[in-house]
Protein backbone atom coordinates (compact mmCIF):
# COMPACT_ATOMS: atom_id res chain seq x y z
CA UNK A 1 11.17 2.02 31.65
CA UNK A 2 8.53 4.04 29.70
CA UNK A 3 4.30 4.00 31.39
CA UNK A 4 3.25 1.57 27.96
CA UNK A 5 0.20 4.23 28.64
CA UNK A 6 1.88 7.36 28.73
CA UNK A 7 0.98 9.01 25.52
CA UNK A 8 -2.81 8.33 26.32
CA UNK A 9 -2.24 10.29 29.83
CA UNK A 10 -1.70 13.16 27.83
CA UNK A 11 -6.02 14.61 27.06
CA UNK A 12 -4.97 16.18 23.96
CA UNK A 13 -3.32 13.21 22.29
CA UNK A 14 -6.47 11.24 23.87
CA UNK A 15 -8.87 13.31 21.74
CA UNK A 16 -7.16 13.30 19.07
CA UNK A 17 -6.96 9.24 18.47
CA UNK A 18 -10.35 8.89 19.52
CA UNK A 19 -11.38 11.68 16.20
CA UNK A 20 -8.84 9.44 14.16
CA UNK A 21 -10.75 6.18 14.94
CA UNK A 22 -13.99 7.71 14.30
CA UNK A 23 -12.64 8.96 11.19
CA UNK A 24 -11.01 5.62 10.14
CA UNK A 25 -14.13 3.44 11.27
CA UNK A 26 -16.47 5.73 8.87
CA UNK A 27 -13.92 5.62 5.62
CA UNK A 28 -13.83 1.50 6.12
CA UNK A 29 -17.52 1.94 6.13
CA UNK A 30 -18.01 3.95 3.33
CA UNK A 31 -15.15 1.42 1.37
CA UNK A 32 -16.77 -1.51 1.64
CA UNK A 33 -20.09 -0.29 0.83
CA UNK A 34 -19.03 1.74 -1.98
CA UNK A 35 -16.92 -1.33 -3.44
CA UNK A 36 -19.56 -4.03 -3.29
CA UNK A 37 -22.09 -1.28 -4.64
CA UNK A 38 -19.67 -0.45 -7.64
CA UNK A 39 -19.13 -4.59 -8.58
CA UNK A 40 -22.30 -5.06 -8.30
CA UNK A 41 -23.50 -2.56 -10.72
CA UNK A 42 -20.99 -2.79 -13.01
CA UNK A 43 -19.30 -6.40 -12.51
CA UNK A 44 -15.79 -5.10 -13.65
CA UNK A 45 -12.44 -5.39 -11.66
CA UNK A 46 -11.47 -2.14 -13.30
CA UNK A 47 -13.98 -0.05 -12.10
CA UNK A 48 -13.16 -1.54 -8.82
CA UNK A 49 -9.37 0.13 -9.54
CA UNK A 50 -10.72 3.39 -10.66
CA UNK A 51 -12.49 3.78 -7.56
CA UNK A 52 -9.51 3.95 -5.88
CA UNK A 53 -7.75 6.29 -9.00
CA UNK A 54 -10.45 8.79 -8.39
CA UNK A 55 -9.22 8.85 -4.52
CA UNK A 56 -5.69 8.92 -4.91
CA UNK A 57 -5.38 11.74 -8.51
CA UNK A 58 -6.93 14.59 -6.23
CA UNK A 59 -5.37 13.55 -2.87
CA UNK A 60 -1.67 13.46 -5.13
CA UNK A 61 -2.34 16.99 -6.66
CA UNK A 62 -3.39 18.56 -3.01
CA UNK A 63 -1.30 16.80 -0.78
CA UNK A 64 1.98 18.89 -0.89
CA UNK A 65 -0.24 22.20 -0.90
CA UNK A 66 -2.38 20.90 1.91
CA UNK A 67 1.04 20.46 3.77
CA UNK A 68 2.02 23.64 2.93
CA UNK A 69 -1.48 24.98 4.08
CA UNK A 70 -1.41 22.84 7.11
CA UNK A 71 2.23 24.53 8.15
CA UNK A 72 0.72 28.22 7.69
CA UNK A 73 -2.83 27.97 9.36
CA UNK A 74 -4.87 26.34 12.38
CA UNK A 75 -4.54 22.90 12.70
CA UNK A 76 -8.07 22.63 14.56
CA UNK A 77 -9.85 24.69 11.65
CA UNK A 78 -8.12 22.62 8.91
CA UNK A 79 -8.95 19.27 10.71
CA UNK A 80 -11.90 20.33 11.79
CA UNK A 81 -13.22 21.53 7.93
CA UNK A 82 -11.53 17.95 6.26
CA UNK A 83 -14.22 15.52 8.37
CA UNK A 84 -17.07 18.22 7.59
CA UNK A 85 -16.48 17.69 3.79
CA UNK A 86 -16.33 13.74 4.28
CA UNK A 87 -19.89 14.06 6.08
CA UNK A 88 -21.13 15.82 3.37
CA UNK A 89 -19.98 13.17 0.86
CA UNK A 90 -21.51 10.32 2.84
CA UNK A 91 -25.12 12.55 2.89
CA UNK A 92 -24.33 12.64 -1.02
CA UNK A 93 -23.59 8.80 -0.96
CA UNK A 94 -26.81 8.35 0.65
CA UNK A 95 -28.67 10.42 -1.59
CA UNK A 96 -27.25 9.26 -4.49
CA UNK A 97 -28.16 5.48 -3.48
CA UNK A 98 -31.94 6.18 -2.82
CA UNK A 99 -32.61 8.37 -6.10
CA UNK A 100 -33.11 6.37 -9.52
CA UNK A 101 -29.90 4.90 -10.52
CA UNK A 102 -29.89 6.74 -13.94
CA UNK A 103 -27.28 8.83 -13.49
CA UNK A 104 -24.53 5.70 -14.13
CA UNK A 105 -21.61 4.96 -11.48
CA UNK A 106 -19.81 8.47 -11.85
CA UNK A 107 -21.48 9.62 -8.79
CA UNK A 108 -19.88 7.77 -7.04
CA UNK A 109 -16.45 8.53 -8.38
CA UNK A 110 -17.05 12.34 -7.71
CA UNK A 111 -17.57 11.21 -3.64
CA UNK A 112 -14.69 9.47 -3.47
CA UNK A 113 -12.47 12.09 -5.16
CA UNK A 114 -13.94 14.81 -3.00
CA UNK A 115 -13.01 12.46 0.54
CA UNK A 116 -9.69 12.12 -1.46
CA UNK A 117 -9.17 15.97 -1.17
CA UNK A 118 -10.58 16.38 2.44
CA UNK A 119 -8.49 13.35 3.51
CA UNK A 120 -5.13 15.23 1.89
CA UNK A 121 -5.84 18.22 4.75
CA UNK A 122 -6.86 15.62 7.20
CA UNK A 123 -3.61 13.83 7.38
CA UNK A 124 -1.08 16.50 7.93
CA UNK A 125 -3.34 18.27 10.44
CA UNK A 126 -3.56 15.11 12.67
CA UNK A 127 0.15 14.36 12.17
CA UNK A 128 0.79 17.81 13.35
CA UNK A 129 -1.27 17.89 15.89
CA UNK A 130 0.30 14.71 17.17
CA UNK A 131 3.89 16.22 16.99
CA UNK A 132 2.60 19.61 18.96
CA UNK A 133 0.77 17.84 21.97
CA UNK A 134 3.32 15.01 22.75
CA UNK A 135 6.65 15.15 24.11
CA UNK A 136 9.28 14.10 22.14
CA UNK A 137 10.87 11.38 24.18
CA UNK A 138 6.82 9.86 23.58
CA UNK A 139 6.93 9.85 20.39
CA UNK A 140 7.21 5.66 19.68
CA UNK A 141 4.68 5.45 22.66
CA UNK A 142 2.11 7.50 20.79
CA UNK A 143 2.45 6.31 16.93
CA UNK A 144 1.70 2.92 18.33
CA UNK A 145 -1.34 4.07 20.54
CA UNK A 146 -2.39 6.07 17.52
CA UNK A 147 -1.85 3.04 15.13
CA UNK A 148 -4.17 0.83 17.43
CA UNK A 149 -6.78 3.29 17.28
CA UNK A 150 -6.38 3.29 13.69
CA UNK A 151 -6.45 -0.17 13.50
CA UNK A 152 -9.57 -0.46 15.46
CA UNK A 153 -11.40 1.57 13.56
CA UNK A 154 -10.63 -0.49 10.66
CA UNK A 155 -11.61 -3.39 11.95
CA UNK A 156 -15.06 -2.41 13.38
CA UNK A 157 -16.08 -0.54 10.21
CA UNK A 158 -15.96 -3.02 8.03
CA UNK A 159 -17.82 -5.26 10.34
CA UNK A 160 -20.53 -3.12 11.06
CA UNK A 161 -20.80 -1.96 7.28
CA UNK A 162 -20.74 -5.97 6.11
CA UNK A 163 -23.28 -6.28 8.27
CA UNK A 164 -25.43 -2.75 7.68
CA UNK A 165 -25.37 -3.61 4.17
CA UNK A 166 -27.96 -6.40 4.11
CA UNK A 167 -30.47 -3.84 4.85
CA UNK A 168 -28.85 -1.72 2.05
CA UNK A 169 -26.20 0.50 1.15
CA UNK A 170 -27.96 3.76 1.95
CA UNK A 171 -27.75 2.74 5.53
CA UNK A 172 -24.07 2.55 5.80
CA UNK A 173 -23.73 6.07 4.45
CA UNK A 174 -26.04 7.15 6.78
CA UNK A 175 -24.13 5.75 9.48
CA UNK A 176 -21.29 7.27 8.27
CA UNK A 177 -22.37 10.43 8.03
CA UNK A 178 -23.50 10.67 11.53
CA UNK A 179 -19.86 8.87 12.95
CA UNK A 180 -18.17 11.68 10.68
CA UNK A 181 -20.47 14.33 12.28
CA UNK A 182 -19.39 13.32 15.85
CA UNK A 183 -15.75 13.44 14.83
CA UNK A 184 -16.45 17.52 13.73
CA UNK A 185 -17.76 17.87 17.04
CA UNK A 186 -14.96 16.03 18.78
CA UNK A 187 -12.68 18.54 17.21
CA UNK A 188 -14.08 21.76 17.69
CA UNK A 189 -13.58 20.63 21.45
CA UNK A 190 -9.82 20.33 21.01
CA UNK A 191 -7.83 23.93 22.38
CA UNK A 192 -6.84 26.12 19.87
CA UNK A 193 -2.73 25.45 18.78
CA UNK A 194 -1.51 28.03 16.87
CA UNK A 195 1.35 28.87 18.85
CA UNK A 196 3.90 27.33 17.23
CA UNK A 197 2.30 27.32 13.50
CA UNK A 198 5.14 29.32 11.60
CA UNK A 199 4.80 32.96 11.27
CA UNK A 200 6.57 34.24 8.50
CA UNK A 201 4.87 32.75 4.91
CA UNK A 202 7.38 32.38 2.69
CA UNK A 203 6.38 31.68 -1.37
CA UNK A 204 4.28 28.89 -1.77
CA UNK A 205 6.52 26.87 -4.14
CA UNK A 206 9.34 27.23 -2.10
CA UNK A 207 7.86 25.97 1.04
CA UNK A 208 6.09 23.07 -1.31
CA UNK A 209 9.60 21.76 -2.30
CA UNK A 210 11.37 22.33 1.44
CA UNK A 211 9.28 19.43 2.54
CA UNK A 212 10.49 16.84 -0.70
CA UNK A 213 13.93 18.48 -0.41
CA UNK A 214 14.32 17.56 3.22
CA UNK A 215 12.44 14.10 2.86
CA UNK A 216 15.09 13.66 0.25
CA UNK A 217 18.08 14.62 2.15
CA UNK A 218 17.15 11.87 4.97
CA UNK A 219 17.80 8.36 3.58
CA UNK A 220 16.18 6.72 6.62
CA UNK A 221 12.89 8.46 6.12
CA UNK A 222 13.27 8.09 2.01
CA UNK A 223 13.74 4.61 2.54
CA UNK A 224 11.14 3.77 5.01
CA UNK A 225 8.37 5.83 2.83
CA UNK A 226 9.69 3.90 -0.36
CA UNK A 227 10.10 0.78 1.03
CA UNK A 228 6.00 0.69 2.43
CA UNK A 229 4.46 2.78 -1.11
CA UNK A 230 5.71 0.14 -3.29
CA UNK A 231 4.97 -2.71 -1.13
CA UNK A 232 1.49 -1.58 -0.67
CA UNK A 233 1.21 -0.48 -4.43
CA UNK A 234 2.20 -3.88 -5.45
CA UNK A 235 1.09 -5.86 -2.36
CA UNK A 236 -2.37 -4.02 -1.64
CA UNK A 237 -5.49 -6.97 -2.29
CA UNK A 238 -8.01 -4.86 -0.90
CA UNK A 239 -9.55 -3.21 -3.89
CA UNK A 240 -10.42 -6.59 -5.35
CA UNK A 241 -11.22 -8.16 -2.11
CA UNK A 242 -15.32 -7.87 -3.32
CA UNK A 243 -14.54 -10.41 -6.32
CA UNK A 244 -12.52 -12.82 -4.02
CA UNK A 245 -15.87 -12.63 -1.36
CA UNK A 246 -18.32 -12.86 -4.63
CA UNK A 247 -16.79 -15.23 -7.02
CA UNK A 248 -14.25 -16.94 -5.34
CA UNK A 249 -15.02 -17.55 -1.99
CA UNK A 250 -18.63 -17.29 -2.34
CA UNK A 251 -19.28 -15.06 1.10
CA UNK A 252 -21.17 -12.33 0.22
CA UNK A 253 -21.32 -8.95 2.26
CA UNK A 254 -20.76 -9.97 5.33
CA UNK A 255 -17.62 -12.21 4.08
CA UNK A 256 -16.45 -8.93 2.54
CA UNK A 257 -16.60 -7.28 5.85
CA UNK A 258 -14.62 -9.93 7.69
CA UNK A 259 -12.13 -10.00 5.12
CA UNK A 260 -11.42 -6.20 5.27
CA UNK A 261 -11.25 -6.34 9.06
CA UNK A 262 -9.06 -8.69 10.38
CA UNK A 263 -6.19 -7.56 8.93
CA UNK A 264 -6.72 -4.90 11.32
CA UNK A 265 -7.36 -7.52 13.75
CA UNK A 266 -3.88 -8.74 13.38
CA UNK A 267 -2.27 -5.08 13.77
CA UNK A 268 -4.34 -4.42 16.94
CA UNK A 269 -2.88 -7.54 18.50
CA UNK A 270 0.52 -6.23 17.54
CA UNK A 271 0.10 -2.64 18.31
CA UNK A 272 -0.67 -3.89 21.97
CA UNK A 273 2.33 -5.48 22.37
CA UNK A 274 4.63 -3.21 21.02
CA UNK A 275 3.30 -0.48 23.76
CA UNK A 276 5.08 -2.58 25.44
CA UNK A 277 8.32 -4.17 23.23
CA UNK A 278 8.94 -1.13 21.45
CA UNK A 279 11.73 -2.77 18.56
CA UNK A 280 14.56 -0.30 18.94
CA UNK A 281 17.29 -1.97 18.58
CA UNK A 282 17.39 -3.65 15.22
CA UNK A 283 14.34 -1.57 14.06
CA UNK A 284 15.43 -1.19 10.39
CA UNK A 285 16.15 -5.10 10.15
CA UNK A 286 12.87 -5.87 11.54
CA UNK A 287 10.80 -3.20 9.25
CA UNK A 288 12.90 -4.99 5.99
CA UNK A 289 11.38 -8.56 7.61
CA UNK A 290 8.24 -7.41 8.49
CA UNK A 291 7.31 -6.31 4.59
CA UNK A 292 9.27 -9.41 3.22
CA UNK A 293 6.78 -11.49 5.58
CA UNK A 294 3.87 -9.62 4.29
CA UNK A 295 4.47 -10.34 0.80
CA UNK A 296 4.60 -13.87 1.56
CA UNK A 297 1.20 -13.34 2.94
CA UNK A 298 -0.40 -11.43 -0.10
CA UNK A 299 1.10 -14.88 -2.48
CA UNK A 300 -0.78 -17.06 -0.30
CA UNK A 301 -4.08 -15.25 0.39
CA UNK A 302 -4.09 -14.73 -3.47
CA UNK A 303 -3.91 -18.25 -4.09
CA UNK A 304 -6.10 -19.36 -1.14
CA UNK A 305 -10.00 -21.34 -2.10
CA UNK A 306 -10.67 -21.45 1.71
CA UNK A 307 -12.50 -18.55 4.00
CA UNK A 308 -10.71 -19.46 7.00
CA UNK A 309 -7.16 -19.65 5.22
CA UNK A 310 -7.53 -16.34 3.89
CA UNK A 311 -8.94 -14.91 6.72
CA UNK A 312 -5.44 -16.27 8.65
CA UNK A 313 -3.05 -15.04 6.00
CA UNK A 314 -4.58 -11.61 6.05
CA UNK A 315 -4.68 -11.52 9.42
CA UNK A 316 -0.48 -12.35 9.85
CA UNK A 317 -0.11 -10.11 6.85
CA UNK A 318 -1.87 -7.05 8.84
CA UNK A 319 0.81 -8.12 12.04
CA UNK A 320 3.55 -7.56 9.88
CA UNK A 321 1.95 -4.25 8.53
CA UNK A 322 1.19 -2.84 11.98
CA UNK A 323 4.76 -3.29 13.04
CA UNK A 324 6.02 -1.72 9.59
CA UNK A 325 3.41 1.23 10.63
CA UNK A 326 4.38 2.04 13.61
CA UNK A 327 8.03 1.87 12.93
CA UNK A 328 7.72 4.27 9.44
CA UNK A 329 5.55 6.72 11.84
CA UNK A 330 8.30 6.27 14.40
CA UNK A 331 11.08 7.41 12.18
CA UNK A 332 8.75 10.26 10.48
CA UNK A 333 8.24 11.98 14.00
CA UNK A 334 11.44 11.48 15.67
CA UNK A 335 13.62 13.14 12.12
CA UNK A 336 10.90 15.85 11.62
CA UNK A 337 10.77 19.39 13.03
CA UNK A 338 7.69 21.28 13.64
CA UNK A 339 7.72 23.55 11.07
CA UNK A 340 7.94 21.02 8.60
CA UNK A 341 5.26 18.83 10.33
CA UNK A 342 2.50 19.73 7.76
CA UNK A 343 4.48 19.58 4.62
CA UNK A 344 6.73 16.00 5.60
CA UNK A 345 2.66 14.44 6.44
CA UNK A 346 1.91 15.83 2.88
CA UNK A 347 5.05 13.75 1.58
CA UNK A 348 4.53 10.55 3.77
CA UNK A 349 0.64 10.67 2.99
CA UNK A 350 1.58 10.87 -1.00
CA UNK A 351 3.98 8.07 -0.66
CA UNK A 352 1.81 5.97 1.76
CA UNK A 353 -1.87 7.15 1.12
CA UNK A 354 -1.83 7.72 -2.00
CA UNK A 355 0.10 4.36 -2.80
CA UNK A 356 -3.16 2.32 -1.22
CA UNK A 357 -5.45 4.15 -3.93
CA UNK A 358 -2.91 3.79 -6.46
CA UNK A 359 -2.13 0.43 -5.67
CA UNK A 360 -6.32 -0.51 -6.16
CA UNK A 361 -5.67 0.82 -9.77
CA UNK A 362 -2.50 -1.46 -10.24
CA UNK A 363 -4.66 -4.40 -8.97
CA UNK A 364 -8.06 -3.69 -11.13
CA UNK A 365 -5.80 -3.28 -14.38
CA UNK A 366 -3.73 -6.09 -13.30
CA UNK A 367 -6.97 -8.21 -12.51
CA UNK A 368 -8.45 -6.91 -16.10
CA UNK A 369 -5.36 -7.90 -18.39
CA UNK A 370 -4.73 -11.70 -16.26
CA UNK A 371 -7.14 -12.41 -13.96
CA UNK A 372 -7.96 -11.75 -10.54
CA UNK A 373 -5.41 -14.39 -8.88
CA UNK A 374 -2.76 -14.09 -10.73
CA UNK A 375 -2.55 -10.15 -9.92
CA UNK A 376 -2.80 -10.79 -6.63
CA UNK A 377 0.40 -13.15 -6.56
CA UNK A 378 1.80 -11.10 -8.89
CA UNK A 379 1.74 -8.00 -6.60
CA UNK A 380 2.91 -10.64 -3.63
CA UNK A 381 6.15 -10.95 -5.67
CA UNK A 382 6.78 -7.43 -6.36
CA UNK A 383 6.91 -6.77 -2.82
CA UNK A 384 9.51 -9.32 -2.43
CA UNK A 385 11.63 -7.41 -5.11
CA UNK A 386 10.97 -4.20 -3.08
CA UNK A 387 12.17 -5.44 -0.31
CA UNK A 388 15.27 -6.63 -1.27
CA UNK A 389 16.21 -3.29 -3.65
CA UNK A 390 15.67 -1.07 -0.64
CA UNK A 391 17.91 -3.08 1.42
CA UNK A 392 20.52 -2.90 -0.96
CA UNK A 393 19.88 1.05 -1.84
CA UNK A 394 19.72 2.29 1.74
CA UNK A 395 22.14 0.53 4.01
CA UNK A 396 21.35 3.01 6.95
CA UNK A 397 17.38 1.95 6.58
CA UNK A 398 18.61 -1.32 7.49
CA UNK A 399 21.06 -0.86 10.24
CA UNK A 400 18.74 1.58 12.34
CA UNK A 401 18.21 1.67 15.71
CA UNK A 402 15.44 3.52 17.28
């Protein structure tokens, strides 16, 4: 039976989920304050979606180069270089907050495209790094390890920033920018691993479309990238979560923070116990379930009047996630090669990452043209619809076994 702790015995892998949660705790940070900042200066939904457009256009038109980069270059430099940029976006965030606000909202849309760019490089490096420090046969062990980290971060950043903000939003970026700064010194303490990034550069546009060309050729990784973008394109509340702790359930800040975090909660919880129940045998049935279930969830926190209801759908909903997380990151790592590390992360980040961003867009629009609770439900039932196509178009998603 596999050590549940086996993957965090191994120093590398150690320092490299404890730079992940620093980097995840300051982005949570930096989303919360920069969403209750926008709605309150400009009281629109859509603005709230844009934020997350300017995020996801620049991290979509870098991410297969940055893959591509990522495959031909130091890891350590490349990750090392992404969280520098993201600290230097937070000291803009901060400096931006503290001038004169006569400059509009586009400031902040500039940030958040810029972290959108850095956070392109940032992915593939870690997901390579990952791959080239842990044994194979540890892969499952250390996507759920590395999901929990994730997950923690998430939860305490939008905690502390929900809280932070009271005194104002300057002070979260500050605090962000000095959590991002520790990550860049974290990694400039990880060994150098260049040994097995590939030596012969072949044409850029041929190595771009080697990484969709083999994504493509594997239905089980197609399908289990498809199946989470659209669910979280359609099924992602989060960008409109500062109207539903504002208007509708009247919780200010600090609501905002809670409801941001415990979805996390909920995958932490999960992630624990499947260190130690990996789902192997009917993984593909249980991934199909898992985003059916959080669907469900997404209907009813859409339609919910009441904190604590909320707060307990979003919470089950981030359960289900966390198992559909680790079981996509499962698949990506145990079907990829090493030399196609950089470029596959590029792929999985533009169907996954990008999907969150683009999915804040669907839901401001969709909150613009019918209201804020009927796009919610709305997106609840599109994930339903996913669910159910992508059982029907890739039978071997569903009857995979890990």
């Amino acid at each position: 039976m596999t050590d549940a702790y086996a993957a965090l015995k191994v120093p590398r892998f150690k320092s490299l989920v404890t730079i992940r949660f620093l980097a995840v705790l300051a982005v949570q940070m930096q989303g919360v304050a920069v969403g209750w900042q926008m709605y309150a200066l400009t009281h629109d939904p859509l603005a709230l979606g844009l934020v997350g457009l300017s995020e996801a256009l620049p991290a979509i038109s870098m991410g297969l180069f940055a893959g591509h980069f990522v495959d031909h270059h130091d890891r350590r430099m490349i990750l090392s270089l992404a969280l520098a940029t993201c600290t230097a976006m937070a000291i803009a965030l901060y400096s931006f907050t503290v001038l004169p606000h006569t400059l509009g909202t586009w400031p902040l849309y500039v940030a958040v495209a810029i972290v959108g760019i850095a956070r392109s490089f940032f992915g593939p490096a870690m997901f390579s790094l990952t791959g080239h420090v842990v044994p194979k046969n540890l892969y499952g062990n250390a996507m759920t390890w590395s999901t929990t980290f994730w997950q923690t971060g998430a939860v305490t950043g939008p905690l502390i920033a929900g809280f932070v903000y009271i005194a104002g939003p300057e002070w979260v970026y500050i605090s962000e920018a000095i959590i991002f700064l520790l990550a860049v010194v974290l990694s400039r303490r990880i060994p150098s691993m260049e040994s097995r990034v590939l030596s012969v550069v072949m044409p850029v546009m041929k190595s771009l479309m080697e990484g969709i060309r083999f994504v493509t050729s594997h239905p089980v990784i197609l399908g289990a990238l498809s199946l989470d973008m659209f669910a979280i394109f359609f099924g992602g509340a989060v960008a409109l979560l500062p109207i539903y702790a504002k208007d509708i359930l009247f919780v200010g800040p600090v609501g905002l923070g809670w409801l941001r975090a415990v979805p996390a909660i909920g995958s932490i919880l999960v992630s624990l116990f499947l260190a130690h129940n990996a789902p192997k045998q009917y993984a593909g049935k249980i991934l199909l379930g898992c985003v059916a279930g959080f669907g469900l969830c997404i209907i009813g926190f859409g339609l919910s009047k009441l904190f604590i209801l909320s707060l307990v759908l979003l919470c089950v909903s981030g359960v289900l996630d966390g198992v559909s997380v680790v079981l996509r990151g499962t698949i990506v790592q145990t079907f990829t090669p090493d030399a196609m590390r950089g470029r596959v992360a590029s792929v999985n980040m533009m169907f996954i990452g990008s999907s969150n961003e683009l999915g804040a867009f669907e839901s401001g629009v969709a909150a613009r043209l019918m209201g804020t609770v009927p796009a919610v439900v709305f997106g609840g039932i599109m994930t339903l619809v996913v669910v159910t196509a992508a059982a029907f178009k890739w039978p071997q998603l569903r009857k995979l076994k890990l």
